[in-house]
Protein backbone atom coordinates (compact mmCIF):
# COMPACT_ATOMS: atom_id res chain seq x y z
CA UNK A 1 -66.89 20.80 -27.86
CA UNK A 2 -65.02 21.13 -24.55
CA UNK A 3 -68.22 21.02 -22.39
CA UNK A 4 -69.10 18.04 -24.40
CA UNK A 5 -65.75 16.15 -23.25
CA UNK A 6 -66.56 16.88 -19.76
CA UNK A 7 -69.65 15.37 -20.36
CA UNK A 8 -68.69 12.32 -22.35
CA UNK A 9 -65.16 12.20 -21.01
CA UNK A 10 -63.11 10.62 -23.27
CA UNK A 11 -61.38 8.40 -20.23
CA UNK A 12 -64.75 6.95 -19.00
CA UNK A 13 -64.81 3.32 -19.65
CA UNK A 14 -68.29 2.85 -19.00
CA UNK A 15 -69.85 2.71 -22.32
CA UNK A 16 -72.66 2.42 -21.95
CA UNK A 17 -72.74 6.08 -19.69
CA UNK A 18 -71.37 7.24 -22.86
CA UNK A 19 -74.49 6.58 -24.74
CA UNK A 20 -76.91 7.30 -22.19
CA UNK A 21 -75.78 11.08 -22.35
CA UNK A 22 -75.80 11.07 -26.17
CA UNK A 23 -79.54 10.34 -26.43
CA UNK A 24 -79.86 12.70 -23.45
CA UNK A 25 -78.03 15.25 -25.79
CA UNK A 26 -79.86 14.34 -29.08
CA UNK A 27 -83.50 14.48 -27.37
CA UNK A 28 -82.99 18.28 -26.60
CA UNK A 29 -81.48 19.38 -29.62
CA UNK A 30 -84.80 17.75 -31.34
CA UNK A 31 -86.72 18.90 -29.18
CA UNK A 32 -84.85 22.50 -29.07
CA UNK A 33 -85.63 22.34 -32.67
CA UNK A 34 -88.81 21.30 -32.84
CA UNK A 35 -89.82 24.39 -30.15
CA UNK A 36 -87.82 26.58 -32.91
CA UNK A 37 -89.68 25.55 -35.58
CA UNK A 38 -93.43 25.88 -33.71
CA UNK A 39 -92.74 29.66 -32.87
CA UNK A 40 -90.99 31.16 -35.54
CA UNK A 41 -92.80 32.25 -38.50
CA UNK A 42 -92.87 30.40 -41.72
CA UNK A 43 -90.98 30.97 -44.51
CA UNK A 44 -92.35 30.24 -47.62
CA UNK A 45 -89.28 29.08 -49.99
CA UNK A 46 -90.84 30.17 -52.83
CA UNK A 47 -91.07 34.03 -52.36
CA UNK A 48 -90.00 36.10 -54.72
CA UNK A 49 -88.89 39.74 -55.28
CA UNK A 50 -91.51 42.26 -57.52
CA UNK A 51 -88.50 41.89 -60.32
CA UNK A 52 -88.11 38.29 -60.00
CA UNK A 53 -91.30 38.02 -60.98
CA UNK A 54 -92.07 40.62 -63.63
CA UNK A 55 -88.18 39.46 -64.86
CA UNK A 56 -90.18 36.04 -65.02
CA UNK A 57 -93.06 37.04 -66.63
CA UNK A 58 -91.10 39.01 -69.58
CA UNK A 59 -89.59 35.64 -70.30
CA UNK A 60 -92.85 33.72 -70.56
CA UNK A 61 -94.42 36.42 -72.71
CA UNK A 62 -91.28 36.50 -75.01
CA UNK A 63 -90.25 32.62 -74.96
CA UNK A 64 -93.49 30.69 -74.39
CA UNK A 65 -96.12 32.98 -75.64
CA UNK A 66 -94.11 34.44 -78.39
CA UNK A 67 -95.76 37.90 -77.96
CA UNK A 68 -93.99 40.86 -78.45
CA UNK A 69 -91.92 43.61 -75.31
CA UNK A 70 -95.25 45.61 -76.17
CA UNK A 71 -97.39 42.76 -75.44
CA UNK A 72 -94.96 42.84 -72.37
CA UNK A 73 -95.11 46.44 -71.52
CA UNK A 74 -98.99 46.40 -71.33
CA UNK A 75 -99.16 43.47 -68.82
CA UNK A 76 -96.91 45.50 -66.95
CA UNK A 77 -99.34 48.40 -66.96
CA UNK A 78 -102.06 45.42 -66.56
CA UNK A 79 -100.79 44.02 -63.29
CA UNK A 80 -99.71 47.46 -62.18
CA UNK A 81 -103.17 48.29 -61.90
CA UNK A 82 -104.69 45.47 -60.56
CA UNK A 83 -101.99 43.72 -57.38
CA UNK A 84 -98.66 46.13 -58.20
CA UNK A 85 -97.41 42.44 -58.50
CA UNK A 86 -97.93 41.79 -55.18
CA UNK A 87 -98.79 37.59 -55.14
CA UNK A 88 -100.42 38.19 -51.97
CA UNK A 89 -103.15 41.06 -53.01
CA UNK A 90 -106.57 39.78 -52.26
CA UNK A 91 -109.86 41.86 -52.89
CA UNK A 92 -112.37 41.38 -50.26
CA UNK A 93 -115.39 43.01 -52.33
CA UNK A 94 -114.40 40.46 -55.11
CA UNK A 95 -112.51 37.72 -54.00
CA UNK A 96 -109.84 38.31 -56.17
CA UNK A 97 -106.24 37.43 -55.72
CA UNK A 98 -102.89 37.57 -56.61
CA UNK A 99 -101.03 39.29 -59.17
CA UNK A 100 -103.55 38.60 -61.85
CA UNK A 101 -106.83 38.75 -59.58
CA UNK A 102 -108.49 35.56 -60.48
CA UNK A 103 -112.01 35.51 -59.53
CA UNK A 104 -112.49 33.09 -57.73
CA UNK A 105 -108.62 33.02 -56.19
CA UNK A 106 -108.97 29.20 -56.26
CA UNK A 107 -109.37 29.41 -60.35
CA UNK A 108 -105.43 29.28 -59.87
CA UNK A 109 -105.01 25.97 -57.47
CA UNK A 110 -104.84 23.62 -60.59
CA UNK A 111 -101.02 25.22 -61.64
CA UNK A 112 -100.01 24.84 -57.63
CA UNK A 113 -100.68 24.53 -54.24
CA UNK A 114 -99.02 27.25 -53.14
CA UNK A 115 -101.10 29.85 -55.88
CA UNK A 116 -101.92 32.01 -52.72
CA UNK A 117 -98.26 33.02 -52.72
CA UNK A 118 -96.21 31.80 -55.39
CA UNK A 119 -96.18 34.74 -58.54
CA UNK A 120 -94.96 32.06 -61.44
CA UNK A 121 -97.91 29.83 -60.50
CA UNK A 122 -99.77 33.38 -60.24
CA UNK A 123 -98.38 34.40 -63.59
CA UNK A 124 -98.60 31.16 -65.42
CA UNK A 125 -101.91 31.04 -64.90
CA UNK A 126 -102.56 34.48 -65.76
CA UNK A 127 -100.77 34.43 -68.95
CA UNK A 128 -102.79 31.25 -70.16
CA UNK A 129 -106.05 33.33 -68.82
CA UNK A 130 -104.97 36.28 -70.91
CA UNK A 131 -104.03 33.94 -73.93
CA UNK A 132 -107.88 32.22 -74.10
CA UNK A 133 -110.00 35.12 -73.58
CA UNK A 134 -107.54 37.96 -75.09
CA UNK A 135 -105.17 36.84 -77.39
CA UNK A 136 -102.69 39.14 -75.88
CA UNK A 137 -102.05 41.24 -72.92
CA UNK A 138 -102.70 44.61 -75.64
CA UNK A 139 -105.29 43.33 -76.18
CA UNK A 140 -106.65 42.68 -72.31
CA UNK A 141 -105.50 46.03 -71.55
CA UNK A 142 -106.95 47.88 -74.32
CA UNK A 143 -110.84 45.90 -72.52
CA UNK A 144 -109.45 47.32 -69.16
CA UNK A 145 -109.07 50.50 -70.24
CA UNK A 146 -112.66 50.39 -72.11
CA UNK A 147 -114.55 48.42 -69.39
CA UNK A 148 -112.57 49.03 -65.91
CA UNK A 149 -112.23 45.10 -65.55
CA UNK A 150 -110.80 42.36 -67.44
């Protein structure tokens, strides 16, 4: 702050000097931050940590779905084998992504626009998925273990 009194000086009269070296100020800390923001990564807010999301999952299976810690312990195994819950996994022979491998990865777009990245809009749709052509995740993983795929 002392560099900014010399600057400013709080005994200059002259107004209008004052504000001149304000906007002078303000246009390189904008633009300081805009050159911050261009270069550095991006962070996506919504990233979270393997047992965030499996701690997230075990809620929906338990809460939502109403299936049972077995039902819970075999999508564990199920996910384990296909992304190690890793939203970002993508299959280049298949196209598959995310933690459930949805095939096409854009199968997922309609519960976010961040379903490239985000596991609960990977997981929510993966549970539903599981729910309409399973039952239950027992049941999926009792096809993968039968077929390979699910």
């Amino acid at each position: 702050m002392g560099s900014l009194k010399k600057y400013i000086g709080y005994n200059t009269k002259n107004w209008r000097f004052k504000k001149f070296l304000m906007k002078q100020l303000f246009k390189k800390v904008i633009m300081t931050m805009f050159i911050i923001m261009m270069f550095l990564p991006s962070i996506d807010a919504k990233t979270y940590s393997k047992k965030q999301c499996k701690k997230y999952a075990e809620d929906l299976v338990i809460k939502k779905y109403h299936w049972s810690l077995k039902d819970y312990d075999n999508l564990v195994k199920l996910w384990n084998r296909e992304s190690h819950w890793n939203a970002k996994a993508y299959n280049k022979r298949t196209k598959s992504c995310g933690i459930p491998q949805a095939t096409p990865c854009s199968k997922m777009k309609s519960y976010g626009k961040d379903y490239k990245t985000n596991c609960k809009v990977q997981i929510k749709w993966g549970l539903n998925y599981i729910k309409k052509r399973y039952k239950t995740p027992t049941k999926a993983w009792k096809h993968v273990k039968k077929t390979g795929w699910y």
